[in-house]
Protein backbone atom coordinates (compact mmCIF):
# COMPACT_ATOMS: atom_id res chain seq x y z
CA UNK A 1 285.43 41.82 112.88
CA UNK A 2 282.01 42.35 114.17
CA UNK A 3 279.79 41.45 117.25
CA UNK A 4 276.74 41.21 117.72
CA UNK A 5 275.55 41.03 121.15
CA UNK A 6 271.39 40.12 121.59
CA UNK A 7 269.69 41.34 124.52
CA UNK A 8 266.12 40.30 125.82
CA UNK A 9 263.78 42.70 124.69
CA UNK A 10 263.17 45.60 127.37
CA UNK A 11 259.33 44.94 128.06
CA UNK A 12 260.08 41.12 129.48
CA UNK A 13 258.77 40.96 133.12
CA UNK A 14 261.76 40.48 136.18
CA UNK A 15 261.13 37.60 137.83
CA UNK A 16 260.98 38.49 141.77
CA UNK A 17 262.06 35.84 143.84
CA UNK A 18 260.96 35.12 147.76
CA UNK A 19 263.81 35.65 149.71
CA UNK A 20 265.03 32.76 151.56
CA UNK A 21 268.24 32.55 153.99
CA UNK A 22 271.19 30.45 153.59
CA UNK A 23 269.37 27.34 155.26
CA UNK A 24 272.83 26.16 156.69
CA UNK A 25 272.32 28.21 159.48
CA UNK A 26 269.89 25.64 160.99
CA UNK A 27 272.84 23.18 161.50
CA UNK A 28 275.34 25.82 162.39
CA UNK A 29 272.80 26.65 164.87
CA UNK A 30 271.69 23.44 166.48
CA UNK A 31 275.38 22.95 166.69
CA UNK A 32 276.23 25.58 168.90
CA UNK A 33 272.62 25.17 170.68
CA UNK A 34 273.46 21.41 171.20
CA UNK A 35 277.37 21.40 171.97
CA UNK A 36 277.48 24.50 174.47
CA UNK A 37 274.13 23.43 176.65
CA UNK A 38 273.64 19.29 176.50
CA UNK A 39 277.56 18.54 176.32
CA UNK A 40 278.99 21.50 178.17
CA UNK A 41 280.89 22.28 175.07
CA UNK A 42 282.82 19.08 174.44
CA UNK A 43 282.46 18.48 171.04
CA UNK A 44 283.63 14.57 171.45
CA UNK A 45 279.71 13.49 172.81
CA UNK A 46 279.08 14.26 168.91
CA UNK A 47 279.97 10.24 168.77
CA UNK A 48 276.98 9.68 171.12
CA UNK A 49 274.73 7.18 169.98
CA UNK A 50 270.84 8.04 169.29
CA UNK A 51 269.69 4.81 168.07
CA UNK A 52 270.50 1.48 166.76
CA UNK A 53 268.73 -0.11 163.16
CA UNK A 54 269.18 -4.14 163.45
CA UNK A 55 270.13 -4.91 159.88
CA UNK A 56 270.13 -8.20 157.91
CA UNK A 57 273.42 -9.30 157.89
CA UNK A 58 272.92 -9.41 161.76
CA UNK A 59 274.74 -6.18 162.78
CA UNK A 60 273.19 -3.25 164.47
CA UNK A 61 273.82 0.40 162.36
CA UNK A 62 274.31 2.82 164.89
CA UNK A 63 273.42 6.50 164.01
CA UNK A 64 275.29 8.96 166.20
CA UNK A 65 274.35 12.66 167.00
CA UNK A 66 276.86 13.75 164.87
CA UNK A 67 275.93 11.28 162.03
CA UNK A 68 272.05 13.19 162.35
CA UNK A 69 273.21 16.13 162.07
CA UNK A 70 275.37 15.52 158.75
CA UNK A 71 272.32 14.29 157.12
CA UNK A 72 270.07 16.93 158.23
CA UNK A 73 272.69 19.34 156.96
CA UNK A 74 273.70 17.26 152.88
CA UNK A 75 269.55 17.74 152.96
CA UNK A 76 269.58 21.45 153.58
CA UNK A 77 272.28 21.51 151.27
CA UNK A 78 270.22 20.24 148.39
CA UNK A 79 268.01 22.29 148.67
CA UNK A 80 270.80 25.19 148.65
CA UNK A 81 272.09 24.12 145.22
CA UNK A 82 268.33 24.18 144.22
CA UNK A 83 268.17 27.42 145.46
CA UNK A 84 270.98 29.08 143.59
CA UNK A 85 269.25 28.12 140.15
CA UNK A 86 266.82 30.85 140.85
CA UNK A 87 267.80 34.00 139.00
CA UNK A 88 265.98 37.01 141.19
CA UNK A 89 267.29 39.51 142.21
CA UNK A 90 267.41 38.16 145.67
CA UNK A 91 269.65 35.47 144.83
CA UNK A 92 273.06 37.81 145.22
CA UNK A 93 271.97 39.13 148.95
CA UNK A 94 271.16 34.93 149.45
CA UNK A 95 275.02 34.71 147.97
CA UNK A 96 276.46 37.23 149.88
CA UNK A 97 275.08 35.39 152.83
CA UNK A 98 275.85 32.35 152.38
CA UNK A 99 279.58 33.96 152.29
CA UNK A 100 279.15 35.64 155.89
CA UNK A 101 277.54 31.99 157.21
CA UNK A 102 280.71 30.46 155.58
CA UNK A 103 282.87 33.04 157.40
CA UNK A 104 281.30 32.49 160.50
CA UNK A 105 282.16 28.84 160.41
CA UNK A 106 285.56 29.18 159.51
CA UNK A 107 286.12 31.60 162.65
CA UNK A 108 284.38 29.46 164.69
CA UNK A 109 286.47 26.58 163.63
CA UNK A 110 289.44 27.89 164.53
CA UNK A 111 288.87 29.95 167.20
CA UNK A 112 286.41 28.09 169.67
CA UNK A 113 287.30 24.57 170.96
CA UNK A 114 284.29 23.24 170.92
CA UNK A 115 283.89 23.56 166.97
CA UNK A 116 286.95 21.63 166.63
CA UNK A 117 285.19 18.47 165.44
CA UNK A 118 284.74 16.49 162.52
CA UNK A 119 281.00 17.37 162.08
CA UNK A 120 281.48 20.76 162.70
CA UNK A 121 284.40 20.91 159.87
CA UNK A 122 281.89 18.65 157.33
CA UNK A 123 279.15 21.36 157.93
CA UNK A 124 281.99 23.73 156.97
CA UNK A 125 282.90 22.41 154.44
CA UNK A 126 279.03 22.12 152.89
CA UNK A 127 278.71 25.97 153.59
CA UNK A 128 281.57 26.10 151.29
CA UNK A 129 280.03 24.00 148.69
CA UNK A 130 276.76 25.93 149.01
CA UNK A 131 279.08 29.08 147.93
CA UNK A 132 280.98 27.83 145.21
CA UNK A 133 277.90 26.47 144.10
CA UNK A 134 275.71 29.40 144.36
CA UNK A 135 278.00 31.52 142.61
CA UNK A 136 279.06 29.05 140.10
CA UNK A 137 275.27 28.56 139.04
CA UNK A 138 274.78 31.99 138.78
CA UNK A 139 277.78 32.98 136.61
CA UNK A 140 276.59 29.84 134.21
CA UNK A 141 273.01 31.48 134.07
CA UNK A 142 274.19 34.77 133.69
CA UNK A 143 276.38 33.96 130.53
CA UNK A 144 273.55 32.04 128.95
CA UNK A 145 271.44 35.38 129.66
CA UNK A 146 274.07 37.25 127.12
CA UNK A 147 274.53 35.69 124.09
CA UNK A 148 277.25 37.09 121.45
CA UNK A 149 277.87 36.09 117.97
C-alpha cells in the first residue's frame, strides 16, 4: 500500500497577510469603559433604553444599551469569521489572540460583578465562536492544502 502525498511546488509565493487584532476587543472594551464610568459598575442599566422605532403594527421597538452593543458585537463577529479564511501567516498569532481575549472574558465573568450580565455573557460567548471558528477554518484550509492519494 502506497501514498502519495502532493505538495505545492517550492517556488509558489507566501501570501503575507496584514495583521489585524481580534476585533472583539472593541465590545469587551466599551463594556468595561461604559459599565465602570456611566453606571458605576451596575451592570443592570444595560436594560436602559436609547431609543424607541414606532413600528406599523402600532408598537414602539425599543433598543436598549445592551441590545446596541450585541449588534455592534454579531457585526464584528462577521467580520471575525471572514477573517479566519485568510491563510497568512498572521492568522495563528490572530488565533492565539482571540484565545487570550476569550480568556479574559471568561475571568472577567466570573470574577468581577459587574460582568455578570447577560450581554456581557453573549459577547462571551461570540469570543468563543470567533475561536472555534478561527481554528476550525484553518484546520479545513490546512487539510485541503495537503492532499494524499
Amino acid at each position: 500500500m502506497t501514498e502519495t502525498v502532493i505538495l505545492p511546488p517550492q517556488h509558489a509565493p507566501r501570501t503575507r497577510g496584514r495583521f489585524i487584532p481580534p476585533l472583539l476587543v472593541f465590545p469587551f472594551l466599551a463594556y468595561n469603559l461604559v459599565v465602570f464610568t456611566l453606571f458605576g459598575g451596575n451592570p443592570v442599566n444595560w436594560g436602559v433604553g436609547l431609543f424607541a422605532i414606532p413600528m406599523p403594527s402600532g408598537m414602539p421597538w425599543a433598543i436598549t444599551a445592551g441590545d446596541f452593543l450585541l449588534v455592534v458585537g454579531i457585526i464584528l463577529l462577521f467580520v471575525e469569521v471572514l477573517k479566519s479564511t485568510n491563510t497568512a501567516r498572521t492568522s495563528i498569532v490572530e488565533h492565539m489572540l482571540s484565545m487570550v481575549l476569550f480568556v479574559l472574558f471568561l475571568s472577567e465573568f466570573l470574577l468581577v460583578g459587574a460582568a455578570s450580565s447577560s450581554v456581557f455573557f453573549l459577547l462571551m460567548v461570540m469570543s468563543l465562536i470567533d475561536v472555534v471558528a478561527g481554528f476550525t477554518v484553518s484546520i479545513t484550509s490546512a487539510s485541503r492544502d495537503v492532499s494524499m492519494n
